[in-house]
C-alpha atoms as a PDB file:
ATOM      1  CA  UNK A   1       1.644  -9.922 -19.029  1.00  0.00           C
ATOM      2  CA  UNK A   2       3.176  -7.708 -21.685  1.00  0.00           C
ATOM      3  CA  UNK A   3       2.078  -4.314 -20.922  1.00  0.00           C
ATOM      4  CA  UNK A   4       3.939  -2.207 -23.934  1.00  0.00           C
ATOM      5  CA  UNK A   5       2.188  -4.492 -26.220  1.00  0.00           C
ATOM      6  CA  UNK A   6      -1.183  -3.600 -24.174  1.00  0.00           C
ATOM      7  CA  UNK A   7      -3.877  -1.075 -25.268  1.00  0.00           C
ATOM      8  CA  UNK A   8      -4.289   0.269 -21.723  1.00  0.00           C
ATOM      9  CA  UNK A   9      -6.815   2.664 -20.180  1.00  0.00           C
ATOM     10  CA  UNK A  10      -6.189   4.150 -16.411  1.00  0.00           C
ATOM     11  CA  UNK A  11      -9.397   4.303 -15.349  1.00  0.00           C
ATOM     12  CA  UNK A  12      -9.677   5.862 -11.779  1.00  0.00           C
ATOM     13  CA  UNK A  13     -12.174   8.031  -9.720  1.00  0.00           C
ATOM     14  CA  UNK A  14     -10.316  10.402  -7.008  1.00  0.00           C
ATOM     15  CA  UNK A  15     -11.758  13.074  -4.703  1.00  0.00           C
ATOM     16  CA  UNK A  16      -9.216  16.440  -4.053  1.00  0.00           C
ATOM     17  CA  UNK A  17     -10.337  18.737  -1.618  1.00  0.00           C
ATOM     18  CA  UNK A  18     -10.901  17.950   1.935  1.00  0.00           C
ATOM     19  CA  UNK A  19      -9.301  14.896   3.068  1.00  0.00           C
ATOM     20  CA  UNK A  20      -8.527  12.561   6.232  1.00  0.00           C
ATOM     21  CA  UNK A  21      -4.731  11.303   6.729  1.00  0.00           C
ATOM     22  CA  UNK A  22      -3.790   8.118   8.731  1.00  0.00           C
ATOM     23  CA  UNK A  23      -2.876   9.841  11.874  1.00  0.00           C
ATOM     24  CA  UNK A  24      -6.964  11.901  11.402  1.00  0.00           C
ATOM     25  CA  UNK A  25      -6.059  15.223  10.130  1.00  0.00           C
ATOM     26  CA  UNK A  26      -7.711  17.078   7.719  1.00  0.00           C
ATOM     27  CA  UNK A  27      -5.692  17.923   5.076  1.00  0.00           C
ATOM     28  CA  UNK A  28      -6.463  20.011   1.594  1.00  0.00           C
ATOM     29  CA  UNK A  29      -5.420  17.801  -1.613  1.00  0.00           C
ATOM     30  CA  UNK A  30      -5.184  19.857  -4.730  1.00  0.00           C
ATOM     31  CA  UNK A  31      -4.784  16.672  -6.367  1.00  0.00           C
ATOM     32  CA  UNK A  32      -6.646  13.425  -5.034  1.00  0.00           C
ATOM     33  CA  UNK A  33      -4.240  10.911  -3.856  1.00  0.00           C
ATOM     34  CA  UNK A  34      -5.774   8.386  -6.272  1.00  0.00           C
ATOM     35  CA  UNK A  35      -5.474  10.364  -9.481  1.00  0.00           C
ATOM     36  CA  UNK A  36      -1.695  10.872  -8.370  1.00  0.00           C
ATOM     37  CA  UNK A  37      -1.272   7.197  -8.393  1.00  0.00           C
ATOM     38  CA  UNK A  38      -3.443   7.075 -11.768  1.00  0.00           C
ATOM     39  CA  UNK A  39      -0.946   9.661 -13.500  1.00  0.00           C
ATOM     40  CA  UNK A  40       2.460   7.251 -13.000  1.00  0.00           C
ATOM     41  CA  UNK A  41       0.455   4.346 -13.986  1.00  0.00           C
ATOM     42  CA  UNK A  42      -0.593   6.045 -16.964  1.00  0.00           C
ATOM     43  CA  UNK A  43       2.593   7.805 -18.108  1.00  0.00           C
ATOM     44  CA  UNK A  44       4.578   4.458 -16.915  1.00  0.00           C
ATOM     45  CA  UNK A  45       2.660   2.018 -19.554  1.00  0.00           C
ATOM     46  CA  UNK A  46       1.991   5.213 -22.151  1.00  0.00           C
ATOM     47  CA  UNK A  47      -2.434   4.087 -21.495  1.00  0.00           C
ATOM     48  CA  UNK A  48      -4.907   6.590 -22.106  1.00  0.00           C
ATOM     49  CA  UNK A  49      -6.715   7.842 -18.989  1.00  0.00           C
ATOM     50  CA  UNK A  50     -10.459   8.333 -17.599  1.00  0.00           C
ATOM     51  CA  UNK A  51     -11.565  10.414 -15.001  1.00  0.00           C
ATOM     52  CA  UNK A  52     -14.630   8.519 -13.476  1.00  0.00           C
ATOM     53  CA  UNK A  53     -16.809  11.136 -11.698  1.00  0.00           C
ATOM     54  CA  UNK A  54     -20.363  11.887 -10.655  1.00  0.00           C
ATOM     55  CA  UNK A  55     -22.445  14.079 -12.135  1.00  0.00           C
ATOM     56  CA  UNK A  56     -23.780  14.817  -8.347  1.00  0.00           C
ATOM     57  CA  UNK A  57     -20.245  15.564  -6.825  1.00  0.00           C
ATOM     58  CA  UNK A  58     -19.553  15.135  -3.344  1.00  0.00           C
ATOM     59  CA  UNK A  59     -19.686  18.120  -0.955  1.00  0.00           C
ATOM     60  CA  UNK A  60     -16.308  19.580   0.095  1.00  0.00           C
ATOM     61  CA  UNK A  61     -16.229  18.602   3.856  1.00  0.00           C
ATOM     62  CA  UNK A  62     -14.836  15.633   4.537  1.00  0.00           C
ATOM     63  CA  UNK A  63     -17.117  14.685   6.501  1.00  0.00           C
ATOM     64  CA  UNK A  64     -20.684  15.309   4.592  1.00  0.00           C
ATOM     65  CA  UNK A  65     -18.858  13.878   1.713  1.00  0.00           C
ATOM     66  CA  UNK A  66     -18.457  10.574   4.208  1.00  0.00           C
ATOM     67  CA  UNK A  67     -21.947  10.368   5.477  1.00  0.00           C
ATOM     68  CA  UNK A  68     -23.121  10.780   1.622  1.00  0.00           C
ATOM     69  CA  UNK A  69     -20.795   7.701   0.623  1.00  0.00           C
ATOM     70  CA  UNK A  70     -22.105   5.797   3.315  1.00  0.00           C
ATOM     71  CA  UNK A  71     -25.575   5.961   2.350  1.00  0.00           C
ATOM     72  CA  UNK A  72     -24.972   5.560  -1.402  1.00  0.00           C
ATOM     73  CA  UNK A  73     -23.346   2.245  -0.160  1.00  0.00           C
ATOM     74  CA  UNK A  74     -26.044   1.688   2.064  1.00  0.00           C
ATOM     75  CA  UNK A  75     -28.376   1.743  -0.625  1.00  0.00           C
ATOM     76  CA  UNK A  76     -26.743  -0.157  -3.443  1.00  0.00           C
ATOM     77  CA  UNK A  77     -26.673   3.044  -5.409  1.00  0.00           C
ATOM     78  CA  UNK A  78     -25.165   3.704  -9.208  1.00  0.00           C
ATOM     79  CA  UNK A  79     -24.262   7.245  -9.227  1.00  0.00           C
ATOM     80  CA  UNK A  80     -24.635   8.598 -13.027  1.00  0.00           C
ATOM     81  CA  UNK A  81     -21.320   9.219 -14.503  1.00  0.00           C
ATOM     82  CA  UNK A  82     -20.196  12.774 -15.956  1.00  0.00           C
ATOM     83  CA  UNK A  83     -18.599  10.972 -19.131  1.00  0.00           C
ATOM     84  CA  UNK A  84     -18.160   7.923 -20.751  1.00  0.00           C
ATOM     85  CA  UNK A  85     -15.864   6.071 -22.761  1.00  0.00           C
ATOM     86  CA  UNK A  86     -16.878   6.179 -26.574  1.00  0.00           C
ATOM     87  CA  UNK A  87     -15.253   2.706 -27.747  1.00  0.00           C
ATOM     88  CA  UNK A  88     -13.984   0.669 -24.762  1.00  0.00           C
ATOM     89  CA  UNK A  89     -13.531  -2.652 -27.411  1.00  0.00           C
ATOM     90  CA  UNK A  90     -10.456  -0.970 -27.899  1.00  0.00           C
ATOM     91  CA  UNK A  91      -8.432  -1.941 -24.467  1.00  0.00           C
ATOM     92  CA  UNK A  92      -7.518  -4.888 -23.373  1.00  0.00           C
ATOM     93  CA  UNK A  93      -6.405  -3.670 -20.405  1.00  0.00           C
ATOM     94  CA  UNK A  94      -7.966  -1.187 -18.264  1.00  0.00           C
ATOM     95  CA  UNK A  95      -6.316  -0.577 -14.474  1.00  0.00           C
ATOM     96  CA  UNK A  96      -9.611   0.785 -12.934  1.00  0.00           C
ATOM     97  CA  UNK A  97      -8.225   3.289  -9.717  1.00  0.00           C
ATOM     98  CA  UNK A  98     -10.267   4.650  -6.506  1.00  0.00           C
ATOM     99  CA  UNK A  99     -10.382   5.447  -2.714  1.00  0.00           C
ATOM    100  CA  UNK A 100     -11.144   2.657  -0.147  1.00  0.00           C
ATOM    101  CA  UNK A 101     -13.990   3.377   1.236  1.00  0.00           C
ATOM    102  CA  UNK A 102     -15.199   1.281   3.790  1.00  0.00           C
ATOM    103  CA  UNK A 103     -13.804  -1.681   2.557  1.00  0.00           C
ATOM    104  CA  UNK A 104     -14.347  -1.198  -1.200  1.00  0.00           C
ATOM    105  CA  UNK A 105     -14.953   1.306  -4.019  1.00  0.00           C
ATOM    106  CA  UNK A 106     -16.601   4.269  -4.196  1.00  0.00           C
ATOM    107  CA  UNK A 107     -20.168   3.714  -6.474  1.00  0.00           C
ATOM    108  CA  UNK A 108     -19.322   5.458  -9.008  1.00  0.00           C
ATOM    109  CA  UNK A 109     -17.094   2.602  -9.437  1.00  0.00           C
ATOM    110  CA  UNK A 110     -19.813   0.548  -9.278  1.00  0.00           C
ATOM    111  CA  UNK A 111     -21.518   2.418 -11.877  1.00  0.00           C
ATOM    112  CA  UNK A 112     -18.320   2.523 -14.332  1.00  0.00           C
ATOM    113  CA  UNK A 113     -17.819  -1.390 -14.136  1.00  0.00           C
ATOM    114  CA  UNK A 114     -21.385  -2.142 -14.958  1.00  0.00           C
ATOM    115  CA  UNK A 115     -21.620   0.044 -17.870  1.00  0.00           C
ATOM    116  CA  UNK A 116     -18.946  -1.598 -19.846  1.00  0.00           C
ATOM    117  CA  UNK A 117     -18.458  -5.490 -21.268  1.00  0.00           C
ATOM    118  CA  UNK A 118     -14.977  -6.073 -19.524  1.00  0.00           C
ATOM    119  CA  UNK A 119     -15.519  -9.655 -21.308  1.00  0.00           C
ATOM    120  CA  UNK A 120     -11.877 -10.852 -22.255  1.00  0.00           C
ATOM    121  CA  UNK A 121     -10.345  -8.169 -21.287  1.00  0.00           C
ATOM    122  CA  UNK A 122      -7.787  -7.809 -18.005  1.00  0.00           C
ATOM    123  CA  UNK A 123      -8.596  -5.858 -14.924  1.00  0.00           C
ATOM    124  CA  UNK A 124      -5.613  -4.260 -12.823  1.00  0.00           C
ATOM    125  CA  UNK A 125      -7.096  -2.632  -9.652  1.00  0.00           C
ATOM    126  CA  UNK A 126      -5.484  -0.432  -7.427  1.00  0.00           C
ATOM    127  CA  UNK A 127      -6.331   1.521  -4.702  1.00  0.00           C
ATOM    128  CA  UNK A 128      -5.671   4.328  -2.513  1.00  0.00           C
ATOM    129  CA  UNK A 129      -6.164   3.500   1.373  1.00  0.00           C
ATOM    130  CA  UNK A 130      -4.999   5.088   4.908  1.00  0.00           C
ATOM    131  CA  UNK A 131      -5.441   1.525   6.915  1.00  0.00           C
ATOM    132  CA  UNK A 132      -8.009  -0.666   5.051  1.00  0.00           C
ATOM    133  CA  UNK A 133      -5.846  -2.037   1.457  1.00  0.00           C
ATOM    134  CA  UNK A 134      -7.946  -3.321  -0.829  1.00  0.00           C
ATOM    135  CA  UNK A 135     -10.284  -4.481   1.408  1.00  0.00           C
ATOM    136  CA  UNK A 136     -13.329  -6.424  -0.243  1.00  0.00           C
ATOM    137  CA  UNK A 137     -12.665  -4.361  -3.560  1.00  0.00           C
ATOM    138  CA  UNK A 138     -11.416  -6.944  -5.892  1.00  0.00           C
ATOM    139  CA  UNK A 139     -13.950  -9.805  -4.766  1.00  0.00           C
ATOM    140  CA  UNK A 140     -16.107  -7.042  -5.586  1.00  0.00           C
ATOM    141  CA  UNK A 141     -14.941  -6.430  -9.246  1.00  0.00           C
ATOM    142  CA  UNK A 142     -14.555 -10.353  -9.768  1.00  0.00           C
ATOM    143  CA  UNK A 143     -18.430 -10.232  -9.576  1.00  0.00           C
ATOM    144  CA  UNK A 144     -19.241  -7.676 -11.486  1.00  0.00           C
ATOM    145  CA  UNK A 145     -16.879  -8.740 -13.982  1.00  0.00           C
ATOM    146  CA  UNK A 146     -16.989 -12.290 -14.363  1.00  0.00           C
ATOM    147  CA  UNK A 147     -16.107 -13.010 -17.909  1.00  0.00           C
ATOM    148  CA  UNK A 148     -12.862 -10.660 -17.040  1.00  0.00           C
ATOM    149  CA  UNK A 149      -9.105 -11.395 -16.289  1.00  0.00           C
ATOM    150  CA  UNK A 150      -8.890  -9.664 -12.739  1.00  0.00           C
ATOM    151  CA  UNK A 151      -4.999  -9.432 -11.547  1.00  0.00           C
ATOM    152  CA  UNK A 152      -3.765  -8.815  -8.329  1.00  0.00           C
ATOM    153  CA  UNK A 153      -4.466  -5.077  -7.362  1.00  0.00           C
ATOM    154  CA  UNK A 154      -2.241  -2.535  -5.623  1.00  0.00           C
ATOM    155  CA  UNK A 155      -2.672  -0.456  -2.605  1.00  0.00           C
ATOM    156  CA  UNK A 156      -0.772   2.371  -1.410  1.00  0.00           C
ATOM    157  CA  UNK A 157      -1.563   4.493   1.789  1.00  0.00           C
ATOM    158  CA  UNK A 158      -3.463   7.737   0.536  1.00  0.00           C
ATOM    159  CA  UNK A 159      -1.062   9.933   2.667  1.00  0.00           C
ATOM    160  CA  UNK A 160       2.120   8.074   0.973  1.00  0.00           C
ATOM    161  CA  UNK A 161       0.693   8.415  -2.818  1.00  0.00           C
ATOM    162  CA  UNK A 162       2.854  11.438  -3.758  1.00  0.00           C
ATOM    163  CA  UNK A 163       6.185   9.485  -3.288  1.00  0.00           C
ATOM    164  CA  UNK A 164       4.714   6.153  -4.143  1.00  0.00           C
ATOM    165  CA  UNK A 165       6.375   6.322  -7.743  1.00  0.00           C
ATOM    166  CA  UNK A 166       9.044   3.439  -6.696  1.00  0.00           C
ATOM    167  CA  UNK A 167       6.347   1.281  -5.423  1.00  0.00           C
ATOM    168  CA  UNK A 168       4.054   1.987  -8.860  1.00  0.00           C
ATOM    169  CA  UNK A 169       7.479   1.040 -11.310  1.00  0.00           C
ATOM    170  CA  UNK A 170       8.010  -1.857  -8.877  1.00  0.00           C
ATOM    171  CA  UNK A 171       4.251  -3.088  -9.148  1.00  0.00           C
ATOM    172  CA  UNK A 172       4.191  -2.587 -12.623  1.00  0.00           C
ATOM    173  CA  UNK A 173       7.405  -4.238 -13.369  1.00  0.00           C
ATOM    174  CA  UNK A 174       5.694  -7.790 -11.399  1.00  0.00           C
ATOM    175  CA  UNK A 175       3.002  -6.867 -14.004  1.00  0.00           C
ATOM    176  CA  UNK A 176       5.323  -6.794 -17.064  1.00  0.00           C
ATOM    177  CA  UNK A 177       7.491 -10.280 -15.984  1.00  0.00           C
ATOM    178  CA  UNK A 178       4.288 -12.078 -14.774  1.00  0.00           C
END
């Protein structure tokens, strides 16, 4: 896969604010460990970048914003998006970025991959996480994007995202000689 030949977009959806670590404390991220991840990928392969986000956000407690995730999963909901992209026939790759939550993406997610063709094009998923990888995430986009090339996604614990930026150039570089 040659990614500097690539028109990339770093697609990702990340909550800051109130959030749970892997040992269960409650920490306060100015920056959501997911968008952290998003900004090496982006400045590493020189993609443009999306912020997928809700136009309902999530409440600040951790918890409220949990039981409100839950039930939009629960439900099969498609939270409407804040933005969208103008001209997505333009990338042929887009690395699409979120939490793990409960096993797979956050809706809004769910929303941004329906909205789009991704026919042709190449999906690179990775994910933020404090226990759970990838979980179901990428069988997940494989269905919703069937006519899409979905590669092997990345996971990094949430709580290790900051200093993840030798495990992002390391990912990236399988990407680049696969």
């Amino acid at each position: 896969m040659n990614l500097q030949n690539a028109k990339s977009l770093v697609a990702y959806f990340s909550r800051h604010g109130k959030n749970i670590t892997g040992s269960g404390d409650i920490v306060d991220l100015p920056v959501g460990n997911t968008e952290v991840v998003a900004r090496m990928i982006q400045e590493a392969t020189g993609g443009n970048s999306f912020r997928i986000e809700a136009v309902k956000p999530y409440p600040e407690d951790y918890y409220k914003t949990t039981e409100v995730a839950k039930e939009e999963q629960r439900t099969d909901a498609r939270p409407e998006l804040t933005a969208h992209i103008e001209d997505m026939g333009v990338y042929n790759m887009v690395f699409v970025g979120y939490p793990n939550w409960w096993g797979t993406m956050p809706m809004p997610v769910f929303t941004f991959l329906e909205t789009y063709d991704f026919a042709g094009k190449t999906i690179v998923p990775f994910c933020t996480h404090e226990g759970s990888g990838l979980g179901k995430s990428v069988a997940d986009i494989k269905a919703l994007c069937p006519q899409a090339t979905i590669l092997d996604g990345f996971a990094i614990r949430g709580g290790n995202a900051k200093n993840s930026q030798n495990e992002v150039s390391a990912w990236l570089q399988k990407l680049r000689t696969a």
